[in-house]
N, C-alpha and C. Protein backbone atom coordinates (compact mmCIF):
# COMPACT_ATOMS: atom_id res chain seq x y z
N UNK A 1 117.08 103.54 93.26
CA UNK A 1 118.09 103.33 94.29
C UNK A 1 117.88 104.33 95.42
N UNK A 2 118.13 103.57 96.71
CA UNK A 2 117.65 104.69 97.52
C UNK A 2 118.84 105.14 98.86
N UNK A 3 119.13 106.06 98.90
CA UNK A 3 120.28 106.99 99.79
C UNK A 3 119.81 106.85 101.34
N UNK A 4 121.00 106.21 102.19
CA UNK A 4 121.06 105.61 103.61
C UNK A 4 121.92 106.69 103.76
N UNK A 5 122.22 107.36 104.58
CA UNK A 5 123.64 107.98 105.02
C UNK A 5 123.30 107.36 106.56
N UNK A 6 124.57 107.24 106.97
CA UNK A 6 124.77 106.79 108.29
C UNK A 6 124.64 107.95 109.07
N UNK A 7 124.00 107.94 110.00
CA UNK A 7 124.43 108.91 111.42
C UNK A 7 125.94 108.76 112.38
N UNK A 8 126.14 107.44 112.00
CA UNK A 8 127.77 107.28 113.02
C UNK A 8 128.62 108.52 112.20
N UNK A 9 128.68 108.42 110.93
CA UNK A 9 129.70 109.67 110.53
C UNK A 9 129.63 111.03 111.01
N UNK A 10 128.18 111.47 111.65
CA UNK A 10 127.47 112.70 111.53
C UNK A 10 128.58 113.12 113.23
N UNK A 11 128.25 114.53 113.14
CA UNK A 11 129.17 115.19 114.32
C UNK A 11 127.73 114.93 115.42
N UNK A 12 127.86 114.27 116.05
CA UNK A 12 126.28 114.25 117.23
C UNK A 12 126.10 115.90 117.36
N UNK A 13 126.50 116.74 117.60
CA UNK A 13 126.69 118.28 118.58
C UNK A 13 125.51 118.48 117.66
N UNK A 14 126.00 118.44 116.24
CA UNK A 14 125.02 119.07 115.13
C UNK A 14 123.83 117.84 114.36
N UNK A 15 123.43 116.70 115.29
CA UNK A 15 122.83 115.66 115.00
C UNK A 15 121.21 116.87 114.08
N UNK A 16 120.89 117.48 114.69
CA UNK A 16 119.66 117.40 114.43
C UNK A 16 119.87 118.62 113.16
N UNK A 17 120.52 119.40 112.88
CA UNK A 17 120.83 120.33 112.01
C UNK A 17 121.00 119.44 110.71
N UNK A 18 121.90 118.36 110.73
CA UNK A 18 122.63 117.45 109.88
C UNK A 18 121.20 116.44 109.48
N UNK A 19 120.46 116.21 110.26
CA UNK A 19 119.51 115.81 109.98
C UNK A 19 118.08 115.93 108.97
N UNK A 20 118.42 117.28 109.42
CA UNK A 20 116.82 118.37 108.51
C UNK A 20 118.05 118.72 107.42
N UNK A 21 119.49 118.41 106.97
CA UNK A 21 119.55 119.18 105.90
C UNK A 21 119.86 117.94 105.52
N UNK A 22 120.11 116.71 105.53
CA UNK A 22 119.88 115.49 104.86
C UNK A 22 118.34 114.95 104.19
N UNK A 23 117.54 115.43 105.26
CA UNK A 23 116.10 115.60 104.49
C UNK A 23 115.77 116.35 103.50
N UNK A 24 116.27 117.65 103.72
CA UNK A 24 115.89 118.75 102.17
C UNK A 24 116.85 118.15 101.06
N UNK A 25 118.09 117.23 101.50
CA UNK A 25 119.32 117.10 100.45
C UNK A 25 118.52 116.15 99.12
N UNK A 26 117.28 115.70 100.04
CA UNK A 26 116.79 114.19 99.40
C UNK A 26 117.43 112.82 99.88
N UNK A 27 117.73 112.63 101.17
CA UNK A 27 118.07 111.45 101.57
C UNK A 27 116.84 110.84 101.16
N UNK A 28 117.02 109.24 101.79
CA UNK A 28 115.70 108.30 101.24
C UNK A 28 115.46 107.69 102.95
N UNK A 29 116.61 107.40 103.60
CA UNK A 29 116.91 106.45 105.01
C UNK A 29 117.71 107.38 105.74
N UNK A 30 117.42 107.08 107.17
CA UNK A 30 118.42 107.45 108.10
C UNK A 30 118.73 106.04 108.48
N UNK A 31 120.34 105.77 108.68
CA UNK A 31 120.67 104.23 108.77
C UNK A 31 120.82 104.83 110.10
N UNK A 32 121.27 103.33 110.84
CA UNK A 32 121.35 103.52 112.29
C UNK A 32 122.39 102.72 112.48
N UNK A 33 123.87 102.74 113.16
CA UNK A 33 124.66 101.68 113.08
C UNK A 33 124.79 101.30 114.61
N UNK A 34 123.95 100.36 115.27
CA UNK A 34 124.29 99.92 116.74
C UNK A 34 125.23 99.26 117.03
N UNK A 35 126.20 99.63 117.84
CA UNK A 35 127.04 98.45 118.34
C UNK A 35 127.45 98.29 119.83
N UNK A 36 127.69 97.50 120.15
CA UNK A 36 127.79 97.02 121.40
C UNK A 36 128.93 96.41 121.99
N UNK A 37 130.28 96.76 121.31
CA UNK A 37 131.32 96.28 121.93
C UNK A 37 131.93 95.22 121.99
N UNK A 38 131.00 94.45 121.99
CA UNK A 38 131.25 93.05 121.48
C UNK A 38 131.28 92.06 120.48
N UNK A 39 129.87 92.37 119.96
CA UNK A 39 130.06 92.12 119.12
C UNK A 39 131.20 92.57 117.26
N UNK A 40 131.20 93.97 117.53
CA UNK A 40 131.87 94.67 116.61
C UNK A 40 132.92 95.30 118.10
N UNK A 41 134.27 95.89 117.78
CA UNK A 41 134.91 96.41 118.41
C UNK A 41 134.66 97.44 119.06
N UNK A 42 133.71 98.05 118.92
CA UNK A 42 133.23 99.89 118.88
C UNK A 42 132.00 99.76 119.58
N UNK A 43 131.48 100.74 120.30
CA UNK A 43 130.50 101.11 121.08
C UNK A 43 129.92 102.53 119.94
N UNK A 44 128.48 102.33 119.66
CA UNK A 44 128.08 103.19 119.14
C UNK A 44 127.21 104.50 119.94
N UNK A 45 125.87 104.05 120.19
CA UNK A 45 124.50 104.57 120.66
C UNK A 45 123.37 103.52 120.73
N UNK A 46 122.38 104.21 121.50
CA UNK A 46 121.56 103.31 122.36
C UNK A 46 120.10 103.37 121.78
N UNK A 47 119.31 103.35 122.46
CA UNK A 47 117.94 103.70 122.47
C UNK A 47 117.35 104.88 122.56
N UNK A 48 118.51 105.95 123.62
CA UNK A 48 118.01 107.51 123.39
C UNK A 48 118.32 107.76 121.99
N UNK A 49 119.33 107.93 121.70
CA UNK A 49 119.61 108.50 120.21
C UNK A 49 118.60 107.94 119.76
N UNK A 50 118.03 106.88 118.97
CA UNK A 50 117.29 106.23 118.39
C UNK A 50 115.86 107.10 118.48
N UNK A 51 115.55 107.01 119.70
CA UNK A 51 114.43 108.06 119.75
C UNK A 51 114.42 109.21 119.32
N UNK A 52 115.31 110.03 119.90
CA UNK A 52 115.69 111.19 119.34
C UNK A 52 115.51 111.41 118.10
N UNK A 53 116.20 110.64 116.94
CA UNK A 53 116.37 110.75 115.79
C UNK A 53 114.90 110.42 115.10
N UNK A 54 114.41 109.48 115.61
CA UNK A 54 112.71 109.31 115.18
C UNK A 54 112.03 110.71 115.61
N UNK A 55 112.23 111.73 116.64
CA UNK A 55 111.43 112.53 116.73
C UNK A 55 111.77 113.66 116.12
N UNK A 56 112.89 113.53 115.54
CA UNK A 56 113.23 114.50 114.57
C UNK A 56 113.26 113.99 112.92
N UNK A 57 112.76 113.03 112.45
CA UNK A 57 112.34 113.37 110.93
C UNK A 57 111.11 112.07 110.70
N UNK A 58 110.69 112.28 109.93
CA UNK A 58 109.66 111.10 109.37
C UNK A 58 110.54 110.87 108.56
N UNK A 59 111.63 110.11 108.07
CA UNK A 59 112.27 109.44 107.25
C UNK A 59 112.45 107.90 107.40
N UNK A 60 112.18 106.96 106.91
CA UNK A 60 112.54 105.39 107.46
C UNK A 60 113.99 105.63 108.32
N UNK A 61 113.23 104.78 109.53
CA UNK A 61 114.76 104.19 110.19
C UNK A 61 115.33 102.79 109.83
N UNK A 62 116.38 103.18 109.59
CA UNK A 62 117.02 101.74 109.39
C UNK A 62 117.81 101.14 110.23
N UNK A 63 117.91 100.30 111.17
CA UNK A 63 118.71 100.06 112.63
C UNK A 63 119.24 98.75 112.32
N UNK A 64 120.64 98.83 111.80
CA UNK A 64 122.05 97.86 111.67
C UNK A 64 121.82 97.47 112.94
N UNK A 65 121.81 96.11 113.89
CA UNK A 65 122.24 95.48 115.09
C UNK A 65 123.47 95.36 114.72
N UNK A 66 124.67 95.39 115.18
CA UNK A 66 125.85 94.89 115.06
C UNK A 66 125.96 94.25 116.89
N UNK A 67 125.07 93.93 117.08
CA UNK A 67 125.58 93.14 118.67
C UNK A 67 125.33 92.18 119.13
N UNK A 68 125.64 91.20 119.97
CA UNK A 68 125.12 89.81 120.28
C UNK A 68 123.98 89.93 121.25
N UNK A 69 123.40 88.65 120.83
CA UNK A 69 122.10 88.60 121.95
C UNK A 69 120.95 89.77 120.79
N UNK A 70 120.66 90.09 119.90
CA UNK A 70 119.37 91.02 119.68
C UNK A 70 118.44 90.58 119.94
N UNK A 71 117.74 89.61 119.61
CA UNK A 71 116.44 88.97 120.06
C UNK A 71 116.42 89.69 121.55
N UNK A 72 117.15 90.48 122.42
CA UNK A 72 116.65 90.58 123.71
C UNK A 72 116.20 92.00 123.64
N UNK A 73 116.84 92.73 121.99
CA UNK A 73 116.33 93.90 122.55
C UNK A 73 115.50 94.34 120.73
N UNK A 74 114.91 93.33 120.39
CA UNK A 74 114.00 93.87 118.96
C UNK A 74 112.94 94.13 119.49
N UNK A 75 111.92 94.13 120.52
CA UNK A 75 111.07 94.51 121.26
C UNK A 75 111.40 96.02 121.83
N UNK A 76 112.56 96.33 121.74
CA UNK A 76 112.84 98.03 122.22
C UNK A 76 112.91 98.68 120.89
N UNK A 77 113.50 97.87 120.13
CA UNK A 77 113.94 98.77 118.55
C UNK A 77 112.15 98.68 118.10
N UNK A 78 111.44 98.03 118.30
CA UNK A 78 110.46 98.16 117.44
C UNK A 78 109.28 99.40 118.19
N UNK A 79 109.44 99.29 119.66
CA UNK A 79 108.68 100.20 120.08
C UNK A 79 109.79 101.77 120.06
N UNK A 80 111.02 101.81 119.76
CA UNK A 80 111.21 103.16 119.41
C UNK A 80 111.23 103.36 118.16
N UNK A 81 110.18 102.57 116.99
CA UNK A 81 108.99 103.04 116.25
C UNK A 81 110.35 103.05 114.74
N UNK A 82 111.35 102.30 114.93
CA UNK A 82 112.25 102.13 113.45
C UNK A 82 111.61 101.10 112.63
N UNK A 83 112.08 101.60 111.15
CA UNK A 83 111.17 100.81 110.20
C UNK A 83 111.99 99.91 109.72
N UNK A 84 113.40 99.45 109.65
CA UNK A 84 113.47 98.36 109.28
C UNK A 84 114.85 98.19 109.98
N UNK A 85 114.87 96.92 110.18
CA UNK A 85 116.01 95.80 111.44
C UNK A 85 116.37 94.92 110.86
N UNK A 86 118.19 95.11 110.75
CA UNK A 86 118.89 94.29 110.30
C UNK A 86 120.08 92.97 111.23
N UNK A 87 119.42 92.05 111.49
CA UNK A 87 120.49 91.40 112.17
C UNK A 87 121.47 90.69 111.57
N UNK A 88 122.67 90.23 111.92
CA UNK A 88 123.62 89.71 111.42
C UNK A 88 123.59 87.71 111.39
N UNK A 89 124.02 87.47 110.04
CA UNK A 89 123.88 85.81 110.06
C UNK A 89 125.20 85.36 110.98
N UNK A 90 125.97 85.63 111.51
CA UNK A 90 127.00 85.58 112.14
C UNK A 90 126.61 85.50 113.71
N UNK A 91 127.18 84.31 113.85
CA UNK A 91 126.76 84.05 115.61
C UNK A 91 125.45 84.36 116.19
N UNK A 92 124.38 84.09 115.10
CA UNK A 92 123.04 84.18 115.82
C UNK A 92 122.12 83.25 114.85
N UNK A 93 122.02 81.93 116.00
CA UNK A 93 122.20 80.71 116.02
C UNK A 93 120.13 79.91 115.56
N UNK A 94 119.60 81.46 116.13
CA UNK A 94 117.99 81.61 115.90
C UNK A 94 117.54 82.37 114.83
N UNK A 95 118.14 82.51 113.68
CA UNK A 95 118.15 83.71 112.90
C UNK A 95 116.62 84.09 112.21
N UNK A 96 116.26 82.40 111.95
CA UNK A 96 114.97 82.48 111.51
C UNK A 96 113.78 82.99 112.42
N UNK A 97 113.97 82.75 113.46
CA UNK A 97 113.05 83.27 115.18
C UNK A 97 113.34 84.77 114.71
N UNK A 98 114.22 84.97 114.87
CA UNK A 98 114.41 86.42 115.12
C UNK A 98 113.82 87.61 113.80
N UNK A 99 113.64 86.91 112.98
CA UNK A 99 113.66 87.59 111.70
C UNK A 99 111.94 87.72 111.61
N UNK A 100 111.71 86.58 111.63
CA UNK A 100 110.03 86.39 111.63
C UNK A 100 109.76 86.79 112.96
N UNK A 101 110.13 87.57 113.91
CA UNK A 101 109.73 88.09 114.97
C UNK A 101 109.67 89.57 114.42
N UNK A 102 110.40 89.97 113.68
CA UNK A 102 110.88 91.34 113.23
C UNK A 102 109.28 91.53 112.33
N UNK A 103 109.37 90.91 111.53
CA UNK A 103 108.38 90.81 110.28
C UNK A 103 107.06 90.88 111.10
N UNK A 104 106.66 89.89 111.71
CA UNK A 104 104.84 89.91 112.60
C UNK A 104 104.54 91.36 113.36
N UNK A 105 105.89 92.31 113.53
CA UNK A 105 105.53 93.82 113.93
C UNK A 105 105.79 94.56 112.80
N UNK A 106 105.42 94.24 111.23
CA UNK A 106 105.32 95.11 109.96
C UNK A 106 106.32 95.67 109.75
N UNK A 107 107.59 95.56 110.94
CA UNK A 107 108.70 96.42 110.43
C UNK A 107 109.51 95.30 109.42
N UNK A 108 110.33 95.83 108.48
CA UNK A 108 110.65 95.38 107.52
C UNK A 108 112.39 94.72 108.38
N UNK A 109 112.40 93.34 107.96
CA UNK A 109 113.39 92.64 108.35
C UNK A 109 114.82 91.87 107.61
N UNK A 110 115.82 92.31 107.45
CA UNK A 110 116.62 92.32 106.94
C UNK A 110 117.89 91.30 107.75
N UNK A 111 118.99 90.75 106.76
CA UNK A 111 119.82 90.11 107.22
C UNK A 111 120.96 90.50 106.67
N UNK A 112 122.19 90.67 107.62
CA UNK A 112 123.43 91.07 107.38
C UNK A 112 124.67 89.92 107.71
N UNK A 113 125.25 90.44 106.11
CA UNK A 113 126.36 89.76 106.22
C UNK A 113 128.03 90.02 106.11
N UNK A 114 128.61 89.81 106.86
CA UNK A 114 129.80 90.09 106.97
C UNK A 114 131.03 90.04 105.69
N UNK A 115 131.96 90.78 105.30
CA UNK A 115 132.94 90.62 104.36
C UNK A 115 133.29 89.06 104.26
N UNK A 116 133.71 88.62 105.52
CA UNK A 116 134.27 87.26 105.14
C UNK A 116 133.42 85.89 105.06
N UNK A 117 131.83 86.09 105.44
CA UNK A 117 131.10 85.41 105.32
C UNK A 117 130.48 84.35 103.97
N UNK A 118 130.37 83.27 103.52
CA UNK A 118 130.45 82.92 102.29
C UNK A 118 128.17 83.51 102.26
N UNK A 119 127.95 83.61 101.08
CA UNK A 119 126.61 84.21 100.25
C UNK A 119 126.02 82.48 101.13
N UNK A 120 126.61 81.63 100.59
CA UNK A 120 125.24 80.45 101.44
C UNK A 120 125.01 80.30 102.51
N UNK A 121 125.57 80.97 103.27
CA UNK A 121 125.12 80.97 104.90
C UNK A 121 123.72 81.75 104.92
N UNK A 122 123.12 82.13 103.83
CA UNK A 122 122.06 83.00 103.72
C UNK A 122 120.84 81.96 103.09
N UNK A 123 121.18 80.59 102.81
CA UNK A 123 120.15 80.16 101.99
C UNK A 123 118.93 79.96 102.54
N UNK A 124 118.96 79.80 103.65
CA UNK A 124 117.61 79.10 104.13
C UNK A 124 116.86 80.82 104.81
N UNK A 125 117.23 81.60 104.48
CA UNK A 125 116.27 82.65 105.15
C UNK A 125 116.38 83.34 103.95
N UNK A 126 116.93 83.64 102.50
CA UNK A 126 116.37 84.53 101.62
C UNK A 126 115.01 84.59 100.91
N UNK A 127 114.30 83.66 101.26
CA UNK A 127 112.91 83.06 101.49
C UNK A 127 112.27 84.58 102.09
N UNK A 128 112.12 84.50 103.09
CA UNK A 128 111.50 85.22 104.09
C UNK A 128 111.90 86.88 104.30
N UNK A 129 113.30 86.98 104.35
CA UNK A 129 113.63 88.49 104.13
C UNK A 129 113.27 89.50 103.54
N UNK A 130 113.06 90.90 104.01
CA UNK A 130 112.29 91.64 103.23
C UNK A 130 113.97 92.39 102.53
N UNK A 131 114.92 92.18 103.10
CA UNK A 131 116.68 93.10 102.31
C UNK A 131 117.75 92.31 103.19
N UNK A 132 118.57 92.52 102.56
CA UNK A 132 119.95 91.65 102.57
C UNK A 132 121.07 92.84 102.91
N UNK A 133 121.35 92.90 103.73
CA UNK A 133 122.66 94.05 103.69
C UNK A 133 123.94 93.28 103.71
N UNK A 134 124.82 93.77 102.71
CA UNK A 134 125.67 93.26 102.32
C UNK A 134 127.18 94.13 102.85
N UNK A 135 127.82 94.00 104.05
CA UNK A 135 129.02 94.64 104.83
C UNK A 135 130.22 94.71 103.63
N UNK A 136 130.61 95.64 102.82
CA UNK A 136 131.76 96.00 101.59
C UNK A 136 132.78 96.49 102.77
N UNK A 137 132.95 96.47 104.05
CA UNK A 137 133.71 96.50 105.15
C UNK A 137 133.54 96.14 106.16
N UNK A 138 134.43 95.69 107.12
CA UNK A 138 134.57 94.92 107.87
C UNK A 138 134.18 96.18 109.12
N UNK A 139 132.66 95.46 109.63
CA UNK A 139 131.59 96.04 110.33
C UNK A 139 132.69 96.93 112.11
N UNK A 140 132.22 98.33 112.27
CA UNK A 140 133.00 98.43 113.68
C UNK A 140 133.21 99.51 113.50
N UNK A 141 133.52 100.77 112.34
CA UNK A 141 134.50 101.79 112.63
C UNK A 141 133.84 102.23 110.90
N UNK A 142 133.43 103.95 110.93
CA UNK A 142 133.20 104.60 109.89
C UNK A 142 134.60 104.66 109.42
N UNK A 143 134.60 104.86 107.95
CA UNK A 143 135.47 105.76 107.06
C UNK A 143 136.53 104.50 106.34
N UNK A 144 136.06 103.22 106.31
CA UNK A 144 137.14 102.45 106.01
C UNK A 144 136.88 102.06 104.46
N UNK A 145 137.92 101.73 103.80
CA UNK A 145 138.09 101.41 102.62
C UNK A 145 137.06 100.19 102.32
N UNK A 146 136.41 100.90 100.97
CA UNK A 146 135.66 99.61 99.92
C UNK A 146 136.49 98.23 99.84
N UNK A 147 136.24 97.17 99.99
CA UNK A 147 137.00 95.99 100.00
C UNK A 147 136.44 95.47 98.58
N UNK A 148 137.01 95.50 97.71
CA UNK A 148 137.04 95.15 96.95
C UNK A 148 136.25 94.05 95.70
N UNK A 149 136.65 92.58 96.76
CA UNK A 149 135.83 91.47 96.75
C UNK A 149 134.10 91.61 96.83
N UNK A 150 134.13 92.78 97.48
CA UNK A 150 132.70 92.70 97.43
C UNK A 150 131.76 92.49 96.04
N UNK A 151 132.45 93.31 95.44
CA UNK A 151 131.66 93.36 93.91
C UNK A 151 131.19 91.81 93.48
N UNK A 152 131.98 91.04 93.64
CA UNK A 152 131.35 89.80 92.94
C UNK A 152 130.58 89.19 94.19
N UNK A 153 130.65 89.29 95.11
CA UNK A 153 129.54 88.58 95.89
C UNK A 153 128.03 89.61 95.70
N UNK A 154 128.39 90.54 95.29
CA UNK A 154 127.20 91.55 95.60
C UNK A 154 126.44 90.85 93.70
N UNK A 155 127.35 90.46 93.03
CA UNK A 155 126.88 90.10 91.80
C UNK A 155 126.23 89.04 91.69
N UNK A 156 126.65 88.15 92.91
CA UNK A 156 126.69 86.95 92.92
C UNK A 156 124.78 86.99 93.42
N UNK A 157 124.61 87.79 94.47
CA UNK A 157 123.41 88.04 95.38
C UNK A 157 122.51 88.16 93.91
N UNK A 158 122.78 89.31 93.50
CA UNK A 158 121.82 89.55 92.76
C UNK A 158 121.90 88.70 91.55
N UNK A 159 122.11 87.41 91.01
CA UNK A 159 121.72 86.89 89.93
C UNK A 159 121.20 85.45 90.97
N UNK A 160 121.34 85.28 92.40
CA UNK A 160 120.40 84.77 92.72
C UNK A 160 118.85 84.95 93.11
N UNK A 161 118.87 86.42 93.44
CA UNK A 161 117.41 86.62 93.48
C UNK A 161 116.59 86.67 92.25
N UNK A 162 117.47 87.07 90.72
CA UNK A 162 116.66 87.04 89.88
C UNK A 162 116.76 85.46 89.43
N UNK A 163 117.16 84.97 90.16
CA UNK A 163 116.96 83.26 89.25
C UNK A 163 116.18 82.62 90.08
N UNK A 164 115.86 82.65 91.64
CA UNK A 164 115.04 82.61 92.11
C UNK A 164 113.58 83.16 92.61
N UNK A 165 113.48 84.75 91.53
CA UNK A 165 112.40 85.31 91.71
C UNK A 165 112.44 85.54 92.93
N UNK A 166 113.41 85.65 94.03
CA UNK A 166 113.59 86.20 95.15
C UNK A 166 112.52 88.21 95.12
N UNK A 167 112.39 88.37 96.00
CA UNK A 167 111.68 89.51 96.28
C UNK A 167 112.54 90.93 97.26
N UNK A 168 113.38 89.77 97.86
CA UNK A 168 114.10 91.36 98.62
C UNK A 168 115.02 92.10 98.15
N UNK A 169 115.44 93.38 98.93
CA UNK A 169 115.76 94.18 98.03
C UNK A 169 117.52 94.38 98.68
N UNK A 170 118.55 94.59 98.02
CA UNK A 170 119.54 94.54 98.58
C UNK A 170 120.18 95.83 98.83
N UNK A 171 121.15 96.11 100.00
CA UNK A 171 121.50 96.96 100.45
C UNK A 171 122.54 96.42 100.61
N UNK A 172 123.98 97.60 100.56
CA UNK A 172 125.57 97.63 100.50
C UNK A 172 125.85 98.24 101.34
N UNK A 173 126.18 98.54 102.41
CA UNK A 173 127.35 99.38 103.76
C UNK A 173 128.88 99.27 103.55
N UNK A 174 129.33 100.31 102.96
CA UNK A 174 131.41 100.63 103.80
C UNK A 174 131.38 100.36 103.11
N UNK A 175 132.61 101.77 102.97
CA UNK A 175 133.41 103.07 102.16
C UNK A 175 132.93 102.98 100.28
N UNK A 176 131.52 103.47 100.52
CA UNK A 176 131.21 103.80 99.49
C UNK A 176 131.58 105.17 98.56
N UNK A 177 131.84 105.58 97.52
CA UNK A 177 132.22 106.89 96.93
C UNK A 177 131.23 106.82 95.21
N UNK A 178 131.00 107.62 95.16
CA UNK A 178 130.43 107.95 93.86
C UNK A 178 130.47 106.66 92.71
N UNK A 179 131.84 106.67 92.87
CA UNK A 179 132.14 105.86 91.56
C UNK A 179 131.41 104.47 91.62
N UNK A 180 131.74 104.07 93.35
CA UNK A 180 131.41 102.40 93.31
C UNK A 180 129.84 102.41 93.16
N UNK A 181 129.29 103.83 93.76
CA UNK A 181 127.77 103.65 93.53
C UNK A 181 127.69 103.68 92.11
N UNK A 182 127.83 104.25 91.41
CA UNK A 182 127.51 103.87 90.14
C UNK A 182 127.28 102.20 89.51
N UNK A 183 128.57 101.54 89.81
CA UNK A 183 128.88 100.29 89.71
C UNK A 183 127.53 99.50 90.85
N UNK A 184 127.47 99.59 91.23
CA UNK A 184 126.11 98.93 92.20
C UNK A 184 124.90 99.47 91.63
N UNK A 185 124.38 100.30 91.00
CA UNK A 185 123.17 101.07 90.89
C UNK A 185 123.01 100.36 89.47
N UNK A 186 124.00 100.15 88.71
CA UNK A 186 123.59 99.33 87.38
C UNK A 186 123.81 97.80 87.46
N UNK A 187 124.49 97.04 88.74
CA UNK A 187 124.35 96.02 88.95
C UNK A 187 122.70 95.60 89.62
N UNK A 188 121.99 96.42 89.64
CA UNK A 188 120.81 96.28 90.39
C UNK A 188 120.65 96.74 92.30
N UNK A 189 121.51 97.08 92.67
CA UNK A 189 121.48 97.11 94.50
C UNK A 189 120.49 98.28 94.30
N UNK A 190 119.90 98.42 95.45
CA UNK A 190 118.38 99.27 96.10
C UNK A 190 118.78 100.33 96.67
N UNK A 191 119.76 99.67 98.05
CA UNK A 191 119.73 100.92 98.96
C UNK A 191 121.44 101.02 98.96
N UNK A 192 121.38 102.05 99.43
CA UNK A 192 123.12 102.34 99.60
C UNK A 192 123.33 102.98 100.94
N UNK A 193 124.64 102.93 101.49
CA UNK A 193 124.73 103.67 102.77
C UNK A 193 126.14 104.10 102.76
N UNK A 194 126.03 105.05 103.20
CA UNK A 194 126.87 106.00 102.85
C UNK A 194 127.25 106.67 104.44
N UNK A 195 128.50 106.95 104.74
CA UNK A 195 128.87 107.51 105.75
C UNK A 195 129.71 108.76 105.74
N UNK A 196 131.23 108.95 105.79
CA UNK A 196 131.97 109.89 105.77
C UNK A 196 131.88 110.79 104.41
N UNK A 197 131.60 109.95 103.22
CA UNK A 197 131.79 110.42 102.10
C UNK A 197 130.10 111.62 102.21
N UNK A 198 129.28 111.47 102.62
CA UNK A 198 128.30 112.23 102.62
C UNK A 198 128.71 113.34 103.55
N UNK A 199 128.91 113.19 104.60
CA UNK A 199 128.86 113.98 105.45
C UNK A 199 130.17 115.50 105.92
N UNK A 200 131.02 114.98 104.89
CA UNK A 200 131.88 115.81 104.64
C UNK A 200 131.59 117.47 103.94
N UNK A 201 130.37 116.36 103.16
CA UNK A 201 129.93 118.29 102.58
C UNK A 201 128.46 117.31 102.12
N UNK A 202 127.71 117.39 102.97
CA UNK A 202 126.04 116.73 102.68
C UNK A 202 125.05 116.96 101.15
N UNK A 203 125.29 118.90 101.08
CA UNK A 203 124.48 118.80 99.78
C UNK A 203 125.13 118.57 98.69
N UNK A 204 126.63 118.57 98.78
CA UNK A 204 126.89 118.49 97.54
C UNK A 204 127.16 116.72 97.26
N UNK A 205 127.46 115.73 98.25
CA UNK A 205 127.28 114.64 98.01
C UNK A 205 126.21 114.27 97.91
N UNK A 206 124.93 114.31 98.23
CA UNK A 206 123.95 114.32 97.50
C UNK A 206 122.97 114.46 96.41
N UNK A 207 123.60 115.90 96.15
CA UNK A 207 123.16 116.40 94.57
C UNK A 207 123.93 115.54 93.57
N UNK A 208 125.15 115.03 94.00
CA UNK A 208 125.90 113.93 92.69
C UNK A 208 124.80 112.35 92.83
N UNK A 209 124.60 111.89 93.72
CA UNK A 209 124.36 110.82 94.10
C UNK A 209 122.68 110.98 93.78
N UNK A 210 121.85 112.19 93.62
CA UNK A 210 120.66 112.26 93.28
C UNK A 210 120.39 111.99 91.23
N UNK A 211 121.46 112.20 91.02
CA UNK A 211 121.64 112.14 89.20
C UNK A 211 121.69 110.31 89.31
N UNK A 212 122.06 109.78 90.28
CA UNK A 212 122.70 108.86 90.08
C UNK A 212 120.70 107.79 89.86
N UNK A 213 120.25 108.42 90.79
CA UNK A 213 118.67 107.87 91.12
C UNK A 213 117.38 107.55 89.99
C-alpha cells in the first residue's frame, strides 16, 4: 500500500520543509489536488506550484484534475514532468480521448470518481486505466469527513477487478484516519491519500501508517 499525502493540507509558507520531511517520513506520492472553481467549489494551484514541487523531490506526482475542460491542459501537466493524471468520469464527455492521450506520454492515467457517482459509469474505460481513484468525499475542500458508503463501493471495485483480472490499481481520497486505512489496506486498495490527518504532526502519522505497509 502506498502513502499519497496531499499538499492542499500542507501550510504553502513551509511547502518545501513539509516536503523533504514527508520524504525522510517514507511517503510513497506527493498527490496534487487541482481545482478550478468550477468545476469543484474551491480554487486550488496552478502550474507554478506543480513545478515547484517537481523541483523539489523525486517522488511520483500525482495530479487530481478536479476541473472542466482538462484535455486543454494535459499537455501542460505532462510537460511539468507529473507521473500520474487523474481525470474525473463526471462531465467529461471524451473520457476515453483523454485517458489514452494521458497513457501515449508513459504517464500513468487514472480515472476519478465522485461519492455520488454509480461504479458503472466506469465500465467501458476500466479496460485501459492504469488506477481508479475513488472520492470517500465530496471533492472541493480538505479535512472533511469519511462518508461512509464508500466502503462498499470501494468493495464493490475491488471484487470487480479480481473477477475481471482487471490490472489497475486503486486509490481512495477524503478524510482518511488510521483506522479506515486499515479497513482498505486488507480490502486490497494500493494507494491512499491522506490530507489533514498527516499533516498535523507528519512523522508521527506516518510512522503509524508505515506498520500499516
Amino acid at each position: 500500500m502506498k502513502i499519497a499525502p496531499s499538499i492542499l493540507a500542507s501550510k504553502f509558507v513551509n511547502l518545501k520543509k513539509d516536503i523533504k520531511l514527508l520524504e525522510r517520513s517514507g511517503a510513497d506520492i506527493i498527490h496534487l489536488d487541482i481545482m478550478d472553481g468550477h468545476f469543484v467549489p474551491n480554487i486550488s494551484f496552478g502550474f507554478p506550484i506543480v513545478k515547484a514541487v517537481r523541483s523539489l523531490t523525486s517522488l511520483p506526482l500525482d495530479a487530481h484534475l478536479m476541473i472542466e475542460n482538462p484535455e486543454r491542459f494535459i499537455d501542460r501537466f505532462i510537460d511539468s514532468e507529473v507521473d500520474m493524471i487523474s481525470v474525473h468520469i463526471e462531465g467529461n464527455y471524451h473520457i476515453n480521448r483523454i485517458l489514452n492521450t494521458i497513457k501515449k506520454s508513459k504517464v500513468k492515467a487514472g480515472v476519478a470518481i465522485n461519492p455520488g457517482t454509480p461504479l458503472n459509469s466506469l465500465e467501458e474505460v476500466l479496460d485501459i486505466v492504469d488506477f481508479v481513484l475513488v472520492m470517500s468525499v465530496n471533492p472541493g475542500f480538505s479535512g472533511q469527513k469519511f462518508i461512509d458508503s464508500s466502503i462498499e463501493k470501494i468493495r464493490k471495485l475491488c471484487k470487480i477487478r479480481e473477477k475481471e483480472n482487471f490490472g489497475f490499481e486503486i486509490e481512495v481520497d477524503g478524510g482518511l484516519n488510521f483506522e479506515i486505512a486499515k479497513v482498505l489496506k486488507e480490502m486490497g486498495v494500493d494507494i491512499l491519500v491522506f490530507g489533514s490527518f498527516i499533516f498535523k504532526d507528519i512523522e508521527k502519522a506516518l510512522n503509524e501508517l508505515r506498520k500499516l505497509k
